[in-house]
Protein backbone atom coordinates (compact mmCIF):
# COMPACT_ATOMS: atom_id res chain seq x y z
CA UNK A 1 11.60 -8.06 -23.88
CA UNK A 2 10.26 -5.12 -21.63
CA UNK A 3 11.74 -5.31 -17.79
CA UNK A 4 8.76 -5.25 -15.43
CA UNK A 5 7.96 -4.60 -12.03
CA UNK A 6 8.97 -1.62 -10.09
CA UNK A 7 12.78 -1.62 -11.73
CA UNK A 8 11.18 0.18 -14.76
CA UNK A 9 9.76 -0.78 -18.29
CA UNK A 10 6.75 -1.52 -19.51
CA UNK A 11 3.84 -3.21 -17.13
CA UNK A 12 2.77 -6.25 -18.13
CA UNK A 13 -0.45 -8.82 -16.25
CA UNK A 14 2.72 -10.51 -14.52
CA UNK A 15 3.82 -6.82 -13.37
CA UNK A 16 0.26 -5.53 -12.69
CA UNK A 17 -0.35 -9.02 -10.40
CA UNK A 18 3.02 -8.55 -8.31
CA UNK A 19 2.64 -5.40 -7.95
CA UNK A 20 -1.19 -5.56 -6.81
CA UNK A 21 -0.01 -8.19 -4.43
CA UNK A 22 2.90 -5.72 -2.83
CA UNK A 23 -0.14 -3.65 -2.11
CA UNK A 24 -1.79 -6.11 -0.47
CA UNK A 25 0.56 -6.97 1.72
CA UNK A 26 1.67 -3.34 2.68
CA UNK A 27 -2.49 -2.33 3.56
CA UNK A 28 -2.28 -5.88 5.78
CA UNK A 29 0.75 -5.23 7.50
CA UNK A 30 -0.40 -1.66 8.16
CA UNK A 31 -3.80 -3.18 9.57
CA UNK A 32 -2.20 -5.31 11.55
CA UNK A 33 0.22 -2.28 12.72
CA UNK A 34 -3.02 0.00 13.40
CA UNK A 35 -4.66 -3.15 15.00
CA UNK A 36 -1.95 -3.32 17.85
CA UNK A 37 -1.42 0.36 18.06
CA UNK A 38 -5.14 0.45 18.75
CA UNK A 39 -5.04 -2.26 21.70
CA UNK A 40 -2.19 -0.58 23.38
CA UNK A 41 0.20 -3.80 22.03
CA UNK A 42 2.88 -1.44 19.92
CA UNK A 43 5.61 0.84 21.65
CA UNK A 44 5.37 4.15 20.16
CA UNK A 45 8.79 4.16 18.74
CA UNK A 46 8.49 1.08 16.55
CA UNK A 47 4.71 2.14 15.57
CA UNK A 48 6.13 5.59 14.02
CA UNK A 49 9.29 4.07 11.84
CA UNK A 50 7.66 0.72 10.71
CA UNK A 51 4.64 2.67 9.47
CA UNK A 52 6.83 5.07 7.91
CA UNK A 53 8.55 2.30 6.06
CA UNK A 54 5.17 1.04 4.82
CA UNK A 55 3.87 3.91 3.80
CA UNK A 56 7.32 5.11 2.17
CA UNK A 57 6.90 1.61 0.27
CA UNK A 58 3.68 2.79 -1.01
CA UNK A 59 4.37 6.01 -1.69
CA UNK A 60 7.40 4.94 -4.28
CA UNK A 61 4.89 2.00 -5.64
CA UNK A 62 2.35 4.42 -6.17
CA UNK A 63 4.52 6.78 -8.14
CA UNK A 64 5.95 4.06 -10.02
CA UNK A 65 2.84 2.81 -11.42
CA UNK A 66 1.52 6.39 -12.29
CA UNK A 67 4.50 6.80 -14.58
CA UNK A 68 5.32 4.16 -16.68
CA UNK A 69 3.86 2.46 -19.44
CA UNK A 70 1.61 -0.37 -19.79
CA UNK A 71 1.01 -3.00 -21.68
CA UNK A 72 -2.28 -2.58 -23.95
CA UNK A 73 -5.75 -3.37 -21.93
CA UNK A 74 -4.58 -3.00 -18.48
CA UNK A 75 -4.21 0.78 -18.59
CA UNK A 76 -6.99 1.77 -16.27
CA UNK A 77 -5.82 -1.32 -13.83
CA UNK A 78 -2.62 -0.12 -13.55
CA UNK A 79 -3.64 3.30 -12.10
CA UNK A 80 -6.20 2.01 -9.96
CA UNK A 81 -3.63 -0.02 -8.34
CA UNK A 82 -1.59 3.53 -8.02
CA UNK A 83 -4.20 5.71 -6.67
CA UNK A 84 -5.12 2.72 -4.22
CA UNK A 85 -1.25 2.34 -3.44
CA UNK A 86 -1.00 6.21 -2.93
CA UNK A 87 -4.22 6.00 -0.85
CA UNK A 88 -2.56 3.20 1.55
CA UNK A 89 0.88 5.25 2.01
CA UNK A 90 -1.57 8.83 3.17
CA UNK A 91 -3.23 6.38 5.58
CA UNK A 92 -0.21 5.09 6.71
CA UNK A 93 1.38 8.31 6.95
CA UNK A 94 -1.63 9.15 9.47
CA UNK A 95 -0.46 5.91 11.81
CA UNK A 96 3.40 7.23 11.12
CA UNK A 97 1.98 10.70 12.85
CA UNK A 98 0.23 9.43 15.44
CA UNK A 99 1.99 6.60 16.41
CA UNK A 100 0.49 6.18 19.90
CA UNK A 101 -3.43 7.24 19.28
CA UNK A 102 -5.61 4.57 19.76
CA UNK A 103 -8.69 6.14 17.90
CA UNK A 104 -6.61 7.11 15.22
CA UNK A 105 -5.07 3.42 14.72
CA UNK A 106 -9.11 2.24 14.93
CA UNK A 107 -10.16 4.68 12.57
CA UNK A 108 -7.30 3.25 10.25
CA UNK A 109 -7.97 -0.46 10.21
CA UNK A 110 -11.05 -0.69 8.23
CA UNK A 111 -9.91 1.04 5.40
CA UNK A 112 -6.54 -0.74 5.19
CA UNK A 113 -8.46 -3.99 5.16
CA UNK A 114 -10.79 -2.73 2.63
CA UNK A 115 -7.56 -1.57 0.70
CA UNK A 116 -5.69 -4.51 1.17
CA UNK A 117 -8.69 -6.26 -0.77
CA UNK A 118 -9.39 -4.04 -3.67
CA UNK A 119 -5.67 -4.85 -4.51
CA UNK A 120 -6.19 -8.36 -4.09
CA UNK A 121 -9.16 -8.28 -6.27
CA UNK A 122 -6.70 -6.32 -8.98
CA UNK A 123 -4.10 -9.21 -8.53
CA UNK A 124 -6.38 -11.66 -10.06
């Protein structure tokens, strides 16, 4: 029996889904993140370490999934979900350097949303 999820081995649908899902979750959190940093509603300080966190998250989910194997068929699903992941952690990134820019933060929620989806849709 192969482990799965991000502790190594083999990805299987059950990986692939809670993996997707961790995605998900990190591109919502991060919208909701650029969402108050682009009312004014997040101090600077906590803005620039909790997106770091996410986008660290991201970063090591991303790299995860571009490296090990996968169970046969879900290949290509697998490294969408790592190229999306990877894409989430360079936005975040963008919030972790500027933690206190409004237009940034706007510019940011959109495509965090539209991230957070895609991985939902890869979940299913």
């Amino acid at each position: 029996m192969a482990v799965t999820g991000c502790n190594g081995g083999t990805v299987d649908h059950h990986a692939l889904k809670r993996d997707a899902e961790k995605v998900a979750s990190l591109a919502t959190e991060g919208e909701l993140l650029a969402n108050d940093v682009s009312k004014g509603a997040s101090t600077t300080p906590f803005a620039r370490v909790h997106s770091k966190e996410l986008s660290q998250a991201a970063s090591n989910l991303a790299d995860a999934l571009a490296e090990r194997p996968t169970s046969p068929g879900i290949q290509s699903d697998v490294r969408k979900l790592s190229r999306l992941a990877a894409r989430v952690s360079r936005q975040l990134e963008q919030l972790h350097l500027h933690p206190s820019d409004s237009d940034v933060a706007e510019t940011l929620k959109q495509p965090l949303a539209d991230a957070a989806d895609a991985a939902d849709r890869l979940s299913k």
